[in-house]
PDB file of N, CA and C in Angstrom:
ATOM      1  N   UNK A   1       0.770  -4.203  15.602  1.00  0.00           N
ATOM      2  CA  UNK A   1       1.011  -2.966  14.881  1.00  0.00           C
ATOM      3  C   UNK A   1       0.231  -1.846  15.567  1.00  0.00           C
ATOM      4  N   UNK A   2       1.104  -0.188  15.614  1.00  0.00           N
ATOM      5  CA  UNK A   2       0.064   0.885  16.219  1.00  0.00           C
ATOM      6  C   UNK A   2      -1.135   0.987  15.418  1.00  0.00           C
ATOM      7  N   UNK A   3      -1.787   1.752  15.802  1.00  0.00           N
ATOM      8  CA  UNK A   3      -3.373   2.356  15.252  1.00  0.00           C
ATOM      9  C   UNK A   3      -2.670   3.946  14.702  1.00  0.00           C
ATOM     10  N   UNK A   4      -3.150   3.865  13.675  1.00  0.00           N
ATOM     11  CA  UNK A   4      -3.175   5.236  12.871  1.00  0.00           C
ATOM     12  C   UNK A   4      -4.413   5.315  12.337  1.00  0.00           C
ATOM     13  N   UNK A   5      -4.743   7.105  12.567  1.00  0.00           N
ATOM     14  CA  UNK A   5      -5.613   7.644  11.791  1.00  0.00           C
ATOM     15  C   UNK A   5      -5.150   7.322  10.252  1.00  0.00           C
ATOM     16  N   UNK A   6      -6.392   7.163   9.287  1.00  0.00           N
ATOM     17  CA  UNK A   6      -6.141   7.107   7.745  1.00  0.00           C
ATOM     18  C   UNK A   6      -5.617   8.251   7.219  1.00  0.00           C
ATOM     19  N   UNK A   7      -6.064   9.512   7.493  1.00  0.00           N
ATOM     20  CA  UNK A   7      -5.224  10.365   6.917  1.00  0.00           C
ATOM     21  C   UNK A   7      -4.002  10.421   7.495  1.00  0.00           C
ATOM     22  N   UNK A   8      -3.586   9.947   8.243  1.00  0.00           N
ATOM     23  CA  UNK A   8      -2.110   9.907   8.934  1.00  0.00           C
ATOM     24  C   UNK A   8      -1.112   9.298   7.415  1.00  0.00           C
ATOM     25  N   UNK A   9      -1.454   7.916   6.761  1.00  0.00           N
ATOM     26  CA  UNK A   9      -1.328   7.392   5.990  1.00  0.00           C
ATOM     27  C   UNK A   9      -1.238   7.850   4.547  1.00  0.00           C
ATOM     28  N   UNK A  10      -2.168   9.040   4.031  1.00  0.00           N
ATOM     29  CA  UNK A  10      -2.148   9.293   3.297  1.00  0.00           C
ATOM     30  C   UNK A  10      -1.042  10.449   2.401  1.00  0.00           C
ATOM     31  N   UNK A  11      -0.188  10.393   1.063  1.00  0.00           N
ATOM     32  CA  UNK A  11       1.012  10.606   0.654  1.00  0.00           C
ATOM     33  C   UNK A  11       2.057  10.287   1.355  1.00  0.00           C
ATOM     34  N   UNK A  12       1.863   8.887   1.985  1.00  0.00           N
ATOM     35  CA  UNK A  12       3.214   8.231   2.847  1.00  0.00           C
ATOM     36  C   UNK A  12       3.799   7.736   1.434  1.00  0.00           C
ATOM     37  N   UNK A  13       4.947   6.984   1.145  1.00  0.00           N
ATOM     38  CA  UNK A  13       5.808   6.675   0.213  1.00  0.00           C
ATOM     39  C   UNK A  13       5.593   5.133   0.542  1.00  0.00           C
ATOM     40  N   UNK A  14       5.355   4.148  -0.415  1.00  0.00           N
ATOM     41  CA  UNK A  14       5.229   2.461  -0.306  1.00  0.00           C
ATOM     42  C   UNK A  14       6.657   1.940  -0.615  1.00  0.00           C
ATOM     43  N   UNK A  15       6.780   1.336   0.420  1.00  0.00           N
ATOM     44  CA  UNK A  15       8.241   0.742  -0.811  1.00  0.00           C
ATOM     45  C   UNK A  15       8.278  -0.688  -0.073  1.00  0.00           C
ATOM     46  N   UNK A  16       9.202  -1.727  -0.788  1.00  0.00           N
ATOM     47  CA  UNK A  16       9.069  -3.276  -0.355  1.00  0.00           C
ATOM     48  C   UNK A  16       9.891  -3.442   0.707  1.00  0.00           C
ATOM     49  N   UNK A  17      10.212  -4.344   1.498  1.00  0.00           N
ATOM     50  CA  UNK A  17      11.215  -4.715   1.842  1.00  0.00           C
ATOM     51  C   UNK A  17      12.593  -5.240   1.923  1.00  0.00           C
ATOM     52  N   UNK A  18      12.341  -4.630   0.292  1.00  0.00           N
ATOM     53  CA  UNK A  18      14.036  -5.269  -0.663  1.00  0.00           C
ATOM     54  C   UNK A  18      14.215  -3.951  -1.036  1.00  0.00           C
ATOM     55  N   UNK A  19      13.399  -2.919  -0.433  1.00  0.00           N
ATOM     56  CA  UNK A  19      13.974  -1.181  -0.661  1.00  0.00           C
ATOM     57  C   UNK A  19      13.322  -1.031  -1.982  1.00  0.00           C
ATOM     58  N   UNK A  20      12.478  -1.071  -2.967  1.00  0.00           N
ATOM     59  CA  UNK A  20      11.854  -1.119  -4.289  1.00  0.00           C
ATOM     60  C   UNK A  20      10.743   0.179  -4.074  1.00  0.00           C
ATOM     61  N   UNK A  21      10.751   1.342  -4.206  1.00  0.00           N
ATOM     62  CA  UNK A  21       9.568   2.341  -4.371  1.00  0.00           C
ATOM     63  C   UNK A  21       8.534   1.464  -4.605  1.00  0.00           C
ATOM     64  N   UNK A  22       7.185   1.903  -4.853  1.00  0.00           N
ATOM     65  CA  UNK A  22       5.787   1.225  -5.085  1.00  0.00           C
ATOM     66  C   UNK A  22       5.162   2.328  -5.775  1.00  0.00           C
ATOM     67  N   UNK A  23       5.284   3.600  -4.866  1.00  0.00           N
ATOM     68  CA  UNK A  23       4.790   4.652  -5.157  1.00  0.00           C
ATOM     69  C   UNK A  23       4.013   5.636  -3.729  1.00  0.00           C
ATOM     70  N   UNK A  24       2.960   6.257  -4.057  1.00  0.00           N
ATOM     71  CA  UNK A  24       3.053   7.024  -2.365  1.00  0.00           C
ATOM     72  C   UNK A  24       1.340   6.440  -2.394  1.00  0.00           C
ATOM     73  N   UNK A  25       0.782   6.755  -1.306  1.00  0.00           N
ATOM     74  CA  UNK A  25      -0.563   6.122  -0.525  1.00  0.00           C
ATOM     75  C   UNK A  25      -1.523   7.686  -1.239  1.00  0.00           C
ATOM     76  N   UNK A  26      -2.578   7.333  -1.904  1.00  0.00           N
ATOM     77  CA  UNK A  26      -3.829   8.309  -2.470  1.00  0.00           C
ATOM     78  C   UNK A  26      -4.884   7.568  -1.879  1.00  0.00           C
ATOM     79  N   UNK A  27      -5.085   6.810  -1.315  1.00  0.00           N
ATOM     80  CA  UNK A  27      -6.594   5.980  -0.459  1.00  0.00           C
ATOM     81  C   UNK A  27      -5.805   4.925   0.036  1.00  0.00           C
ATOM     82  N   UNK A  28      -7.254   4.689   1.100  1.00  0.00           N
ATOM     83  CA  UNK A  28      -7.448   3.481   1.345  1.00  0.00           C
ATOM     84  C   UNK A  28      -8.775   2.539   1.074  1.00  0.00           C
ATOM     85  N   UNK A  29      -8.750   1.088   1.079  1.00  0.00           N
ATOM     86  CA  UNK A  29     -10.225   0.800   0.478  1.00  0.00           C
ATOM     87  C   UNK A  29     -10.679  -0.129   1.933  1.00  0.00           C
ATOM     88  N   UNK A  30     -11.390  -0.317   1.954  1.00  0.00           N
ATOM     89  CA  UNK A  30     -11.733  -0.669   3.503  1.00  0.00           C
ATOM     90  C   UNK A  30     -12.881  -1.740   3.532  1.00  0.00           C
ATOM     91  N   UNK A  31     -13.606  -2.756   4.173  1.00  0.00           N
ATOM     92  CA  UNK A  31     -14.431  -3.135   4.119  1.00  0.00           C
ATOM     93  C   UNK A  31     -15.498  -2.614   4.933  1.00  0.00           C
ATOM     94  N   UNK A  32     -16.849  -2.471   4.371  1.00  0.00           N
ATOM     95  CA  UNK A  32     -17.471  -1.284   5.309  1.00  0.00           C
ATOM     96  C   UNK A  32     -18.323  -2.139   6.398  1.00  0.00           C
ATOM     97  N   UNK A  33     -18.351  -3.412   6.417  1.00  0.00           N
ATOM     98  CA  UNK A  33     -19.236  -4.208   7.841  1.00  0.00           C
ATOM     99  C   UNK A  33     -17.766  -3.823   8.669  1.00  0.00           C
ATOM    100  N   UNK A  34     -16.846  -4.238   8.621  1.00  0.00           N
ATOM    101  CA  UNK A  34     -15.841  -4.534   9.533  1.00  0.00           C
ATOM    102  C   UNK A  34     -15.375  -2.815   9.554  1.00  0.00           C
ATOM    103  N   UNK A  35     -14.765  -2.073   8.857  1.00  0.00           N
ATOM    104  CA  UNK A  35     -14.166  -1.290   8.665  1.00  0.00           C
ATOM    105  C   UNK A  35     -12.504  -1.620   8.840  1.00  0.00           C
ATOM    106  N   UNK A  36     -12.466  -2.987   8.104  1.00  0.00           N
ATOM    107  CA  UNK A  36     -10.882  -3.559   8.053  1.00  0.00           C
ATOM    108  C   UNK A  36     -10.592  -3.050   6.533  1.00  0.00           C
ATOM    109  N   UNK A  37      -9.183  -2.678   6.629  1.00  0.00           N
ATOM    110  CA  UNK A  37      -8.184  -1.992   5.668  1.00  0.00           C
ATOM    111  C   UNK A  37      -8.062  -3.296   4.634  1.00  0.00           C
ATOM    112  N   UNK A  38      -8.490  -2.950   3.482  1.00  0.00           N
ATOM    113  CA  UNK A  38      -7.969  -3.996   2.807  1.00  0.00           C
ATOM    114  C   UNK A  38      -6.606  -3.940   1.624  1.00  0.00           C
ATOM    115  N   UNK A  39      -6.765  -2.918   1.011  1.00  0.00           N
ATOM    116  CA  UNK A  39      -5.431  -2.548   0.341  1.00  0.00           C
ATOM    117  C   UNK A  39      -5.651  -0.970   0.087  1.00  0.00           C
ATOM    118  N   UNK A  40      -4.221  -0.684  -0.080  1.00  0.00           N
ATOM    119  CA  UNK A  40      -3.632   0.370  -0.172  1.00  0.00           C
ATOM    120  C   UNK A  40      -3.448   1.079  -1.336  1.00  0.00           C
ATOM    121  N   UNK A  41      -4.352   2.125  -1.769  1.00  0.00           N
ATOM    122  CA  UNK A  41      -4.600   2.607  -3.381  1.00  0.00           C
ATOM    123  C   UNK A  41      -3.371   3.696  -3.357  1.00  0.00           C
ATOM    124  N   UNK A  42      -2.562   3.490  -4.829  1.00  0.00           N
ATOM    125  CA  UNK A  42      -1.007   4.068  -5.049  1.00  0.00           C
ATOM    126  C   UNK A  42      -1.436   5.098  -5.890  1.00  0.00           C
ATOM    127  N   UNK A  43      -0.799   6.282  -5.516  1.00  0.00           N
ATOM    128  CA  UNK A  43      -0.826   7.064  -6.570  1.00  0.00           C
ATOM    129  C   UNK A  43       0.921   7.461  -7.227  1.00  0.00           C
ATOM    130  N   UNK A  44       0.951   7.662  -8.453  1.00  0.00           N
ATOM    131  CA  UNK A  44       2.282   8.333  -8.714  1.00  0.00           C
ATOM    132  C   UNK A  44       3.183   6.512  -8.798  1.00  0.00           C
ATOM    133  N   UNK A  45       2.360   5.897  -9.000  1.00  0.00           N
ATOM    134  CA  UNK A  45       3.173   4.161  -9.384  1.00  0.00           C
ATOM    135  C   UNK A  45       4.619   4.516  -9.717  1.00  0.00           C
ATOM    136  N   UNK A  46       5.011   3.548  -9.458  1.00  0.00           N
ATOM    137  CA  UNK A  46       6.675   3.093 -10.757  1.00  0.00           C
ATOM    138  C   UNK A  46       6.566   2.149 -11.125  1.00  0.00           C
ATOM    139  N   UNK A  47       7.697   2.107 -12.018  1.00  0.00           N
ATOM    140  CA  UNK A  47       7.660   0.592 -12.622  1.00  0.00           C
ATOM    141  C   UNK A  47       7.353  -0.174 -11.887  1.00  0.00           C
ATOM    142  N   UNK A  48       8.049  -0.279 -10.531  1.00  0.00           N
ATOM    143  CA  UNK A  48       8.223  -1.543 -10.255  1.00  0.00           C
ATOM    144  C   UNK A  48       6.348  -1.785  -9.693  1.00  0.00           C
ATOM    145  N   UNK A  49       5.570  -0.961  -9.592  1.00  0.00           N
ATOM    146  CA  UNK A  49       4.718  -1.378  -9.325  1.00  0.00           C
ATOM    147  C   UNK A  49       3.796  -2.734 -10.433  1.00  0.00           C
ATOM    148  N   UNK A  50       4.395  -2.235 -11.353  1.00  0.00           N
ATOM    149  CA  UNK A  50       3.672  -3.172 -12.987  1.00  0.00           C
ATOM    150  C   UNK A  50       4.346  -4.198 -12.872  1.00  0.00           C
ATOM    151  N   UNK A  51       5.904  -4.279 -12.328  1.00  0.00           N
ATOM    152  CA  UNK A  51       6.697  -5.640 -12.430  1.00  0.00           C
ATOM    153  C   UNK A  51       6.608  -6.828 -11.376  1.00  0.00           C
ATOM    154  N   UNK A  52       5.946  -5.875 -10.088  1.00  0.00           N
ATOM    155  CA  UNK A  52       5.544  -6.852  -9.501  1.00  0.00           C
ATOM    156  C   UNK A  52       4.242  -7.632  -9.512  1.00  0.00           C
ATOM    157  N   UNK A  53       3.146  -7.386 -10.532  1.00  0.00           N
ATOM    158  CA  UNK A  53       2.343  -7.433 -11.198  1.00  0.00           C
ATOM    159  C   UNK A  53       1.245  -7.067  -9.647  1.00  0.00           C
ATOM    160  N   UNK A  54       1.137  -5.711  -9.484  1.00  0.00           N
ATOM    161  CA  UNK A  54      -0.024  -5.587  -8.995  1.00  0.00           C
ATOM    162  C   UNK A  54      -1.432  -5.561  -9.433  1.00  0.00           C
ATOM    163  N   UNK A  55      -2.816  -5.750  -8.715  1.00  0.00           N
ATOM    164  CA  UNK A  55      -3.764  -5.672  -9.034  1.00  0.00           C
ATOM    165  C   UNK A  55      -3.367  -4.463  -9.701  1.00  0.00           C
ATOM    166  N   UNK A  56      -4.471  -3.671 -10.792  1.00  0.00           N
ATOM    167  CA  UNK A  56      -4.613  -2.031 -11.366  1.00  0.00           C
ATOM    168  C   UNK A  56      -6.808  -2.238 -11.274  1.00  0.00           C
ATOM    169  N   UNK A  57      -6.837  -0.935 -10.829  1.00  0.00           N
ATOM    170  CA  UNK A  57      -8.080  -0.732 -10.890  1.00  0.00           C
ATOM    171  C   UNK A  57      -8.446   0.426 -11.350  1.00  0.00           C
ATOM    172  N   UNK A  58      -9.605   1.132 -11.703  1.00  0.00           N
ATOM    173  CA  UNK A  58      -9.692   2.247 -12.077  1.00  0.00           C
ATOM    174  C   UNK A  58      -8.813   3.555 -10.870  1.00  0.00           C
ATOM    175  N   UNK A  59      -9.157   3.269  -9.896  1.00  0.00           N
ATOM    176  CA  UNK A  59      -8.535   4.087  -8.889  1.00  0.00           C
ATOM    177  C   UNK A  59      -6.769   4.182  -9.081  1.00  0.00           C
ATOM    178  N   UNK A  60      -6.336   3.028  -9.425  1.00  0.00           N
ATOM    179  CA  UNK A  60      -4.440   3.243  -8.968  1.00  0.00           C
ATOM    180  C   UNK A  60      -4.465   1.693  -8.652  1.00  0.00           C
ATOM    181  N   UNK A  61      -2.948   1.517  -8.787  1.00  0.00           N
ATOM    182  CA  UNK A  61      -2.440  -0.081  -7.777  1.00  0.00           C
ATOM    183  C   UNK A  61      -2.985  -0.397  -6.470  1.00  0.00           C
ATOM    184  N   UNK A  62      -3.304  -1.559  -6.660  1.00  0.00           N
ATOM    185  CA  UNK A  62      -3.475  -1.909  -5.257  1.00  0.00           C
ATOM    186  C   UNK A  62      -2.273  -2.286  -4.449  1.00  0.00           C
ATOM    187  N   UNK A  63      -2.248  -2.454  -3.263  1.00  0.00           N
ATOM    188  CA  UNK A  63      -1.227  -2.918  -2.459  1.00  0.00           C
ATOM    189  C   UNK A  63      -1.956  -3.592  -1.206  1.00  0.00           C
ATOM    190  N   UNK A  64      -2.207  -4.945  -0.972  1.00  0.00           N
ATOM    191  CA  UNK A  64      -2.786  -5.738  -0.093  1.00  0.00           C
ATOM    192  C   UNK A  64      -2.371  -4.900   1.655  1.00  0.00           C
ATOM    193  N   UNK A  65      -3.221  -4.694   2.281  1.00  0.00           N
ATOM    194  CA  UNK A  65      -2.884  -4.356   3.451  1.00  0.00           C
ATOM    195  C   UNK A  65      -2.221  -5.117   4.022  1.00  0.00           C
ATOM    196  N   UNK A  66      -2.624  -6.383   4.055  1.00  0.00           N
ATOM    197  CA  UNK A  66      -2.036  -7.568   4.508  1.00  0.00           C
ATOM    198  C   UNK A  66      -0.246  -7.797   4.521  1.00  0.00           C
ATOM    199  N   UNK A  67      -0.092  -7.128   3.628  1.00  0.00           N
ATOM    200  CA  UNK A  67       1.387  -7.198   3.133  1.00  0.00           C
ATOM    201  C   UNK A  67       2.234  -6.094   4.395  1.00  0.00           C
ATOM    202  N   UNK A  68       1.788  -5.192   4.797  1.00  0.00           N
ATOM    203  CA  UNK A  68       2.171  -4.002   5.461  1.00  0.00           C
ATOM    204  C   UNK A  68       3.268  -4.867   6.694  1.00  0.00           C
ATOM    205  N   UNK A  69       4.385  -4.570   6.303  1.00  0.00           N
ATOM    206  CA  UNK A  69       5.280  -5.081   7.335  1.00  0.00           C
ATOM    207  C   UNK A  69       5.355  -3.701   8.943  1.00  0.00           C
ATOM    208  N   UNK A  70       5.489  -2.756   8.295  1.00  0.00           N
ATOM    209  CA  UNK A  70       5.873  -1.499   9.320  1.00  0.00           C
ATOM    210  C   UNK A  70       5.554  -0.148   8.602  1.00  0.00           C
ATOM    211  N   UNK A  71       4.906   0.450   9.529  1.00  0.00           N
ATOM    212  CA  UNK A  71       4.417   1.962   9.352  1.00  0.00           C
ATOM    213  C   UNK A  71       5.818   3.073  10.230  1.00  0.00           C
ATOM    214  N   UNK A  72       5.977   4.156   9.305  1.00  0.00           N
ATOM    215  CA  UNK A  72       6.836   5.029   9.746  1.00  0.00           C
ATOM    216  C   UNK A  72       6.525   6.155   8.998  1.00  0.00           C
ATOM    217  N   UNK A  73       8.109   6.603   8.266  1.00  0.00           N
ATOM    218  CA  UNK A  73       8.168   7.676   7.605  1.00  0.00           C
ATOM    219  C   UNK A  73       7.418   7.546   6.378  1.00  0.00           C
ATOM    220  N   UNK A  74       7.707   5.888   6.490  1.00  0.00           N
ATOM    221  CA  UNK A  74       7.340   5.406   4.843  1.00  0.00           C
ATOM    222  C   UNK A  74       6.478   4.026   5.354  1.00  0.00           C
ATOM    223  N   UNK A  75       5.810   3.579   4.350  1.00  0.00           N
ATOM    224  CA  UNK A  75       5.379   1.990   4.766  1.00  0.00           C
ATOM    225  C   UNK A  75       6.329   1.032   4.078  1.00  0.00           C
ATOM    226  N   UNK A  76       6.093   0.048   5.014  1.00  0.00           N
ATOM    227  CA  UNK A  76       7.020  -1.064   4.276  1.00  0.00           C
ATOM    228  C   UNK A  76       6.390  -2.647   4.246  1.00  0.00           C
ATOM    229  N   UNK A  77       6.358  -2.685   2.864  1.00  0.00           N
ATOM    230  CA  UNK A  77       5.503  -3.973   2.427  1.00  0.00           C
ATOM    231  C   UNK A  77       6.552  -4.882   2.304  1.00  0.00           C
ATOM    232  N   UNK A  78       5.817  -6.392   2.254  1.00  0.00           N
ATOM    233  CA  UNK A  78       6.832  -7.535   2.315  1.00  0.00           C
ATOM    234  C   UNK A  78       5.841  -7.733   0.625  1.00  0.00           C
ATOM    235  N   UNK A  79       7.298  -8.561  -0.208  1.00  0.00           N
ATOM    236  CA  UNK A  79       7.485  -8.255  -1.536  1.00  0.00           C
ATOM    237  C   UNK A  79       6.592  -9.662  -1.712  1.00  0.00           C
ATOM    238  N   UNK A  80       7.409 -11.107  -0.597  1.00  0.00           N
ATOM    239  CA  UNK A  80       6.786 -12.003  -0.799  1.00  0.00           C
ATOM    240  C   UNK A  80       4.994 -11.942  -0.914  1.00  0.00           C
ATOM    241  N   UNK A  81       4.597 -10.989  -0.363  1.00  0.00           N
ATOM    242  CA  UNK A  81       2.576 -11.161   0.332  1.00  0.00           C
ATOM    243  C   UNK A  81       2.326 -10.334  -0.421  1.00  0.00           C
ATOM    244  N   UNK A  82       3.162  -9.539  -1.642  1.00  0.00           N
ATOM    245  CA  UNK A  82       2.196  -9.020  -2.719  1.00  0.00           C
ATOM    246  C   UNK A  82       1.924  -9.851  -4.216  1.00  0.00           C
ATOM    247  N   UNK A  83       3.067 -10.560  -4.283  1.00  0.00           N
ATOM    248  CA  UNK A  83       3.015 -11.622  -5.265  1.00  0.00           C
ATOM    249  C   UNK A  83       2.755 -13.029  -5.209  1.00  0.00           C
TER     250      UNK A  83
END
């Protein structure tokens, strides 16, 4: 996968790979020894974010970085690696 700056990322649009909105990117949470991406804080959710039963934290949904199939206009998560 390329290297993007984080604010590059930020108010991108999440959606799955079965085309499902998520909602758009308000952070990222990061681990601070490594500075590895760990999930992707949603702002502006949809449903489908509750139906796919994401983590919720005080911040917004999470969305596992791990899941990140492809970065573009939009990101695109695989539906299987969030559930």
């Amino acid at each position: 996968m390329d290297r993007y700056e984080s604010i590059a990322l930020i108010n991108k649009s999440v959606v799955t790979d079965k085309g499902r909105k998520l909602g758009d990117v308000a952070d990222l949470q990061f681990e601070e020894r490594s500075g590895e991406v760990l999930n992707i804080i949603l702002k502006s959710p949809t449903d489908n974010s509750q139906r796919l039963g994401l983590e919720k934290t005080k911040d917004g949904f999470l969305v596992p970085f791990m899941a990140v199939k492809a970065i573009g206009d939009y990101i695109v998560v695989s539906e299987d690696d969030i559930v």
